[in-house]
PDB file of N, CA and C in Angstrom:
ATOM      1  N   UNK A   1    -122.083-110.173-154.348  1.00  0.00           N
ATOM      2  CA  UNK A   1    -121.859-111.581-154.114  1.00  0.00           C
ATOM      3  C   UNK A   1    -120.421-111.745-153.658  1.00  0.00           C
ATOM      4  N   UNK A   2    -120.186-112.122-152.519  1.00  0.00           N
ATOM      5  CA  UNK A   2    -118.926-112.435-151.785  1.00  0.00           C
ATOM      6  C   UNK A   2    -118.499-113.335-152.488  1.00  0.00           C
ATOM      7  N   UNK A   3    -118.792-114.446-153.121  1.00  0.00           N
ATOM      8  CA  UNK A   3    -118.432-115.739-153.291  1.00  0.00           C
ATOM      9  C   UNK A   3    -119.061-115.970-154.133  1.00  0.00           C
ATOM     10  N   UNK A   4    -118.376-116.844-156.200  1.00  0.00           N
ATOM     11  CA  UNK A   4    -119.369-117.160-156.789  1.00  0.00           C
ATOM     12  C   UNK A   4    -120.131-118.376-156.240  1.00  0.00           C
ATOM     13  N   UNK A   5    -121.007-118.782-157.298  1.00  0.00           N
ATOM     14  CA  UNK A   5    -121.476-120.397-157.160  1.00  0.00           C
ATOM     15  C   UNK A   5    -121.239-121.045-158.589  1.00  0.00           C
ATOM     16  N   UNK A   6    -120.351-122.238-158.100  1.00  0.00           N
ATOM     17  CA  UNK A   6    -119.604-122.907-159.034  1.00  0.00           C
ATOM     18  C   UNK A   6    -119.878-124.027-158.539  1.00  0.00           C
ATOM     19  N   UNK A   7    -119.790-124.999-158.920  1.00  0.00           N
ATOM     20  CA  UNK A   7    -120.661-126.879-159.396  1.00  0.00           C
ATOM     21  C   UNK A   7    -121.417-126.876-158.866  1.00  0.00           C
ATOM     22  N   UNK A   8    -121.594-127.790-158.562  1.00  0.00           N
ATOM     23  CA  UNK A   8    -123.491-128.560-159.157  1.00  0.00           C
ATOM     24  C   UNK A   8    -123.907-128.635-157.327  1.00  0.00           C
ATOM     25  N   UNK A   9    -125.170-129.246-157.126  1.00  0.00           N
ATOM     26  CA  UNK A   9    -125.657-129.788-156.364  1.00  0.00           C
ATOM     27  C   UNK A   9    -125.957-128.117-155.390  1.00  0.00           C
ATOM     28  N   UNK A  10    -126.548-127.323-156.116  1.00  0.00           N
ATOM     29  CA  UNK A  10    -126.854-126.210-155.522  1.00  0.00           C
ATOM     30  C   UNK A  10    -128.182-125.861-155.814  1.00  0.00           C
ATOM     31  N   UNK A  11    -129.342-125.519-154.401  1.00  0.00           N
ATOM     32  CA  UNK A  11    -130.458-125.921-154.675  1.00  0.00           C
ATOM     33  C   UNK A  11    -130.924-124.323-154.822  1.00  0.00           C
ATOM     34  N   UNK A  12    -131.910-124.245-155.363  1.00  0.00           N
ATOM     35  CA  UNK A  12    -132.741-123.035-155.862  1.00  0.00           C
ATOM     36  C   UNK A  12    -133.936-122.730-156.753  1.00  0.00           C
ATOM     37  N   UNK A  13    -134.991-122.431-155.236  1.00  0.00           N
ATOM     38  CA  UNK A  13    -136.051-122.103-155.405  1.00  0.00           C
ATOM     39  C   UNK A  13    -136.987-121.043-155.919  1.00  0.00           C
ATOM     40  N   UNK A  14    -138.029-122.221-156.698  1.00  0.00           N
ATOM     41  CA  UNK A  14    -138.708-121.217-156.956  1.00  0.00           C
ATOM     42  C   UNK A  14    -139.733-120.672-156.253  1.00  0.00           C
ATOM     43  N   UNK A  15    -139.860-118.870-156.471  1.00  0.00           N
ATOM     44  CA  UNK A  15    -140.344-118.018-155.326  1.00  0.00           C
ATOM     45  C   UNK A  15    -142.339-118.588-155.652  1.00  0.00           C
ATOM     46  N   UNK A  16    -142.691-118.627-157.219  1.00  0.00           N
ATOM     47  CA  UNK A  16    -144.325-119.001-157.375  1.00  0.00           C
ATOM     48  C   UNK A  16    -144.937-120.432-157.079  1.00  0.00           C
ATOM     49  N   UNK A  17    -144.013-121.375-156.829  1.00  0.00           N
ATOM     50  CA  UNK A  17    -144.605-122.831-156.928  1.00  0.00           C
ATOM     51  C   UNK A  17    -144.020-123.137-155.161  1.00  0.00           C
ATOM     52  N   UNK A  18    -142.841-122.572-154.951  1.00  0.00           N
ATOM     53  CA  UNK A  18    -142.096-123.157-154.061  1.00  0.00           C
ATOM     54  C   UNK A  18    -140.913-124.296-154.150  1.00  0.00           C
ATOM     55  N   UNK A  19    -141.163-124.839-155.757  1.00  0.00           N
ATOM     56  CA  UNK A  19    -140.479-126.064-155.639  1.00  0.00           C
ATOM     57  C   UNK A  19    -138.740-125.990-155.711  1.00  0.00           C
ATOM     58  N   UNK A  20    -138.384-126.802-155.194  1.00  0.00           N
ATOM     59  CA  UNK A  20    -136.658-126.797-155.234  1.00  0.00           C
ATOM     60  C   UNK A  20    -135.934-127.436-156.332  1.00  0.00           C
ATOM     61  N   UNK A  21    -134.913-126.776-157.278  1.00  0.00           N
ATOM     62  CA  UNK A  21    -134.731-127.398-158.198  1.00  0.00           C
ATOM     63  C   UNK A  21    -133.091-127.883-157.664  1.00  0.00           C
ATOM     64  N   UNK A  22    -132.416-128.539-158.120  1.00  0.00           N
ATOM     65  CA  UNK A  22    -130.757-128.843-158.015  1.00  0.00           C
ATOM     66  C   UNK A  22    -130.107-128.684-158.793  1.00  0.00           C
ATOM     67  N   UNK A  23    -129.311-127.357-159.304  1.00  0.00           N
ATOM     68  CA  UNK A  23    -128.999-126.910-160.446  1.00  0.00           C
ATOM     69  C   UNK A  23    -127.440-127.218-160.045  1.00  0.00           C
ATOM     70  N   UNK A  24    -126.977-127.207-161.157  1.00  0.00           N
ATOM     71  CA  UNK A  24    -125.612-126.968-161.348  1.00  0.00           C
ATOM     72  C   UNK A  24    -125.309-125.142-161.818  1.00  0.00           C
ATOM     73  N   UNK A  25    -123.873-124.367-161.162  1.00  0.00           N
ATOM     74  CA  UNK A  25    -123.603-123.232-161.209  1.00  0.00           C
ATOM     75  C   UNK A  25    -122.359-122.660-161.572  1.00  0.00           C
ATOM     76  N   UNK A  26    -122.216-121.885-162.582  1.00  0.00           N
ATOM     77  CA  UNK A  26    -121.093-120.922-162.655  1.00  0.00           C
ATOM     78  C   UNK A  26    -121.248-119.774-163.331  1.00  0.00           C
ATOM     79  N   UNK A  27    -121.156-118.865-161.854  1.00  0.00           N
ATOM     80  CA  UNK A  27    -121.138-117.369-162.437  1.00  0.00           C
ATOM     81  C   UNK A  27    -120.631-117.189-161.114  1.00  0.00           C
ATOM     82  N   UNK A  28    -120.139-115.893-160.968  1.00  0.00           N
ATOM     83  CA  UNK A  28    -119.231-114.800-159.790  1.00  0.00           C
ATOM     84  C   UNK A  28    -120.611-113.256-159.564  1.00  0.00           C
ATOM     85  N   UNK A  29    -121.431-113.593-160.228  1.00  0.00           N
ATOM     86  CA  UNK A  29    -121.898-112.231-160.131  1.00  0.00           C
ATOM     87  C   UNK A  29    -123.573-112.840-159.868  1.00  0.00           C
ATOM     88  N   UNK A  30    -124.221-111.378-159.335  1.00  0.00           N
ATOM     89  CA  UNK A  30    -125.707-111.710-158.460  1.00  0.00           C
ATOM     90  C   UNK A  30    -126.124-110.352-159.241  1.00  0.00           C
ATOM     91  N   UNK A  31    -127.403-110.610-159.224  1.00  0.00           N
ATOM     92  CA  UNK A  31    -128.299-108.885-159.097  1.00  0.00           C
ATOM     93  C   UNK A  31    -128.894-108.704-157.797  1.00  0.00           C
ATOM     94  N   UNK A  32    -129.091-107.420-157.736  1.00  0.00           N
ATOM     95  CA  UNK A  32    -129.551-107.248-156.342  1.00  0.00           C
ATOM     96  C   UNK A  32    -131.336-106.643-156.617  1.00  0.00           C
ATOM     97  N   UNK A  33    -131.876-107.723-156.101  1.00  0.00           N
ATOM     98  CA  UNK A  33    -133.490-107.547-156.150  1.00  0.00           C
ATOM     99  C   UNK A  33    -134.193-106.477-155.647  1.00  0.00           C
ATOM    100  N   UNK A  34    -133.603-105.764-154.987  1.00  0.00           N
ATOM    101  CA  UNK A  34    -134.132-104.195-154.628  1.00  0.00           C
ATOM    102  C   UNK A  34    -134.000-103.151-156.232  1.00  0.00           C
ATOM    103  N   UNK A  35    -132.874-103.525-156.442  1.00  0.00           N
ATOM    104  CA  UNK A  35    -132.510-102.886-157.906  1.00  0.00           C
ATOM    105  C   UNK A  35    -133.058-102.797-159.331  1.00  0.00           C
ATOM    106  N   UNK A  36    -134.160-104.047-159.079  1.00  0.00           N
ATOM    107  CA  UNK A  36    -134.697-104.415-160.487  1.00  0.00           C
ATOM    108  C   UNK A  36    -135.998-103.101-160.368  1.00  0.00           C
ATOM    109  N   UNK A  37    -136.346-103.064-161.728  1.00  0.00           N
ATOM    110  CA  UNK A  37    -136.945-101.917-162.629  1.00  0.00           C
ATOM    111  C   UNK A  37    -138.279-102.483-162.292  1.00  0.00           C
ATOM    112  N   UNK A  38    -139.578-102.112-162.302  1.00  0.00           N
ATOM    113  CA  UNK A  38    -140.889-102.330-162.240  1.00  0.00           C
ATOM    114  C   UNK A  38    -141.250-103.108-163.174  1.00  0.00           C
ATOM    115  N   UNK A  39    -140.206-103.164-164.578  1.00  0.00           N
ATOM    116  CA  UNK A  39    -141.077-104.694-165.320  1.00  0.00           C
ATOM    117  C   UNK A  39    -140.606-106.088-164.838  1.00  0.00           C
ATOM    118  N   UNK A  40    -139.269-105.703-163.891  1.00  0.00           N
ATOM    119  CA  UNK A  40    -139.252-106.810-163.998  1.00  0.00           C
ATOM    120  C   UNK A  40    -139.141-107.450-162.132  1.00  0.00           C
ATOM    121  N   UNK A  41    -139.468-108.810-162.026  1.00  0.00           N
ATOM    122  CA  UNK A  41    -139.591-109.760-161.016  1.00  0.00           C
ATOM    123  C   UNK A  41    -138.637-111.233-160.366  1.00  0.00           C
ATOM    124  N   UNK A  42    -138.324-110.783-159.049  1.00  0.00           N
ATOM    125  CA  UNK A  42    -137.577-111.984-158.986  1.00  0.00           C
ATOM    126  C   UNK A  42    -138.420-113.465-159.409  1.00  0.00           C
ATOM    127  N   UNK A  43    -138.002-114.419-159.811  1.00  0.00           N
ATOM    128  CA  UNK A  43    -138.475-115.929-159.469  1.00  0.00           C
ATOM    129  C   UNK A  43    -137.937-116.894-159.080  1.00  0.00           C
ATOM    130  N   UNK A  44    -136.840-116.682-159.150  1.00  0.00           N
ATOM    131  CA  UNK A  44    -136.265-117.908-158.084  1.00  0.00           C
ATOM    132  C   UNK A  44    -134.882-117.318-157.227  1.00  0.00           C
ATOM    133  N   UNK A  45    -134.402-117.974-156.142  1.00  0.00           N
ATOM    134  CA  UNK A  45    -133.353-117.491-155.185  1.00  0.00           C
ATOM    135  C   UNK A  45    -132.594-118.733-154.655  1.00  0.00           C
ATOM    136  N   UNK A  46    -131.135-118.773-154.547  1.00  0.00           N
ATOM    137  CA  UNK A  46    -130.499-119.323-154.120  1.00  0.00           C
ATOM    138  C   UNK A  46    -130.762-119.855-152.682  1.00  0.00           C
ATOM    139  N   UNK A  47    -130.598-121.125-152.551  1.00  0.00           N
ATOM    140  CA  UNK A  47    -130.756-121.075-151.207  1.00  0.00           C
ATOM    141  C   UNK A  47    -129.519-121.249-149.881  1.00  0.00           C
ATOM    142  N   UNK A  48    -128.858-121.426-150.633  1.00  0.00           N
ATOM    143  CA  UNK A  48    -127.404-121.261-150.405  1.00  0.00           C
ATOM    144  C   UNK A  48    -127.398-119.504-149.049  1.00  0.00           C
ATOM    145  N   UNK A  49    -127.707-118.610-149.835  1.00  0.00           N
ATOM    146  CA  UNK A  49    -127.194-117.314-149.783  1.00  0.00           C
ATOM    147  C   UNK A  49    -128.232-116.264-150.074  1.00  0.00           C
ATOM    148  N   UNK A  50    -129.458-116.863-150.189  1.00  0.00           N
ATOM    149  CA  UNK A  50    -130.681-116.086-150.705  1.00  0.00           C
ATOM    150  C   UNK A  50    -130.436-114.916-152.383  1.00  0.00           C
ATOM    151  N   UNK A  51    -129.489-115.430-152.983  1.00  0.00           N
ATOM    152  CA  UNK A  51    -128.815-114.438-154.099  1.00  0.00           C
ATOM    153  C   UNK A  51    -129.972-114.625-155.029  1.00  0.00           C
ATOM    154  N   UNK A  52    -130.402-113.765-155.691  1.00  0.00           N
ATOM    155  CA  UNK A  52    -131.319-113.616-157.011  1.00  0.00           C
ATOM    156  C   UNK A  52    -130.583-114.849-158.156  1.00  0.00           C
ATOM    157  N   UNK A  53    -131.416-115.416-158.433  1.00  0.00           N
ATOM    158  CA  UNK A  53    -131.327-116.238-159.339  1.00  0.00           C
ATOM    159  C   UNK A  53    -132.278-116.731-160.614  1.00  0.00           C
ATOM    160  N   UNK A  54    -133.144-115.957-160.205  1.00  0.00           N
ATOM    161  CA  UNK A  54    -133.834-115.713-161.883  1.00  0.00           C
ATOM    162  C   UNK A  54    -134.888-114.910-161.592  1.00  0.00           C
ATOM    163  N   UNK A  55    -135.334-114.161-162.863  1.00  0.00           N
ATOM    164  CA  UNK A  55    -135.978-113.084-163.029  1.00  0.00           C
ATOM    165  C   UNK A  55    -136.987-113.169-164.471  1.00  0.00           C
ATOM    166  N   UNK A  56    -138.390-112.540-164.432  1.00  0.00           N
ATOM    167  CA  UNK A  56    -139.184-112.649-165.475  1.00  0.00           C
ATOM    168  C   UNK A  56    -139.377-110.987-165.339  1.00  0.00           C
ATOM    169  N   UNK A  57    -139.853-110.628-166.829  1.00  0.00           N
ATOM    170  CA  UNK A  57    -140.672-109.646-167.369  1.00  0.00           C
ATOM    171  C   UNK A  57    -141.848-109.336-167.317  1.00  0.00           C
ATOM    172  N   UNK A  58    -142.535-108.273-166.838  1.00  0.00           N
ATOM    173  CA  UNK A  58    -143.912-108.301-166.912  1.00  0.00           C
ATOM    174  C   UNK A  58    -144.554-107.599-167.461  1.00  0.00           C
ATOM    175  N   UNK A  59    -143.620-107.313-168.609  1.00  0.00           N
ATOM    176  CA  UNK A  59    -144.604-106.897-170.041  1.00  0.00           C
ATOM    177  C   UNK A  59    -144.597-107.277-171.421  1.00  0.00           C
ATOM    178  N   UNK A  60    -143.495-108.471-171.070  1.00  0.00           N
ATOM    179  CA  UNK A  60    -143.277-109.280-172.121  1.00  0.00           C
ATOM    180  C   UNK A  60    -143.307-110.430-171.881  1.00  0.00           C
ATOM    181  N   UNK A  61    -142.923-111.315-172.859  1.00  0.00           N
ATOM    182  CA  UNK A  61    -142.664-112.957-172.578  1.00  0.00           C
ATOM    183  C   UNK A  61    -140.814-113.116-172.472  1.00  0.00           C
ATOM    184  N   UNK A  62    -140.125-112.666-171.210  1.00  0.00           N
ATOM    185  CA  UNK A  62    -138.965-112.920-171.235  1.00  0.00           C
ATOM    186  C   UNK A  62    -138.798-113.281-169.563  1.00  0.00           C
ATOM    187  N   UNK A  63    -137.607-114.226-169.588  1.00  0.00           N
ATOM    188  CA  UNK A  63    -137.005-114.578-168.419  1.00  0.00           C
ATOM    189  C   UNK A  63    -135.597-114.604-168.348  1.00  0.00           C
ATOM    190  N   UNK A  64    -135.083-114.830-167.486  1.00  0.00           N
ATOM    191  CA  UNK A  64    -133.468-115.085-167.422  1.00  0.00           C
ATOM    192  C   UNK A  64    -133.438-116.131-165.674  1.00  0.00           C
ATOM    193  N   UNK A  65    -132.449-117.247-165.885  1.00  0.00           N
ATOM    194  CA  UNK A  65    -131.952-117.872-164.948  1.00  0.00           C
ATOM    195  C   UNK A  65    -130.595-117.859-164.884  1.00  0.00           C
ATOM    196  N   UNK A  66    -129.768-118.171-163.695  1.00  0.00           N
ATOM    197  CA  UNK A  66    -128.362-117.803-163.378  1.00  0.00           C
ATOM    198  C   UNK A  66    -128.423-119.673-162.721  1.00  0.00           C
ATOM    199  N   UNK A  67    -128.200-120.247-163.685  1.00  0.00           N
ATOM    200  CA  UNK A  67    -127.652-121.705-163.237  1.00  0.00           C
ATOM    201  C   UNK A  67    -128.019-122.680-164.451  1.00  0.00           C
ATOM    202  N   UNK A  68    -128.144-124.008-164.173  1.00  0.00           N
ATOM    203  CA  UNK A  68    -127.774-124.915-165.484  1.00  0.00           C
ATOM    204  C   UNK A  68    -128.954-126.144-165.172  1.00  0.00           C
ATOM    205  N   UNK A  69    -130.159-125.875-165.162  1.00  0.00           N
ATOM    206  CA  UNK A  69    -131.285-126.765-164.610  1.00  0.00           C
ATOM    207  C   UNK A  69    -131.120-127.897-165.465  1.00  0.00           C
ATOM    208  N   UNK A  70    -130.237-127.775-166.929  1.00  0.00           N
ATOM    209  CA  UNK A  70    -130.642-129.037-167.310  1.00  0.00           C
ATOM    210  C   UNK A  70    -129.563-129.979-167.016  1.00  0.00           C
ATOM    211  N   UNK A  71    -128.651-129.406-166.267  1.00  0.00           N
ATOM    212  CA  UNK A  71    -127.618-130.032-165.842  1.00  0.00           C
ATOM    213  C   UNK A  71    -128.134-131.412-165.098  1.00  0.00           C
TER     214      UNK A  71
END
């Protein structure tokens, strides 16, 4: 990630529904979706920069997001 994403009004979609959420952001760091392990799956992406922005498990019940939806 060249550049973090820091305040708000940064949109990012999700990859199963399609829908666009408007999150607010601060972090400096990305994962790189080629990199992830076989359990696990992108689900949503920046649209900014196409950067990974959240990820689920697929052998458990776990997720992780990189932004502040309830912002």
């Amino acid at each position: 990630m060249k550049f973090g994403h820091h305040g708000g009004n940064h949109p990012v979609q999700d990859l199963e529904t399609q829908r666009v959420m408007i999150t607010s952001q601060n972090h400096g760091f990305a994962v790189d979706a080629e990199s992830l392990p076989d359990n696990l799956k992108p689900t949503h992406v920046s649209l900014f920069d196409k950067s990974l922005q959240g990820i689920e498990r697929t052998d458990c019940p776990a997720f992780g997001f990189q932004g502040h939806p309830e912002a």
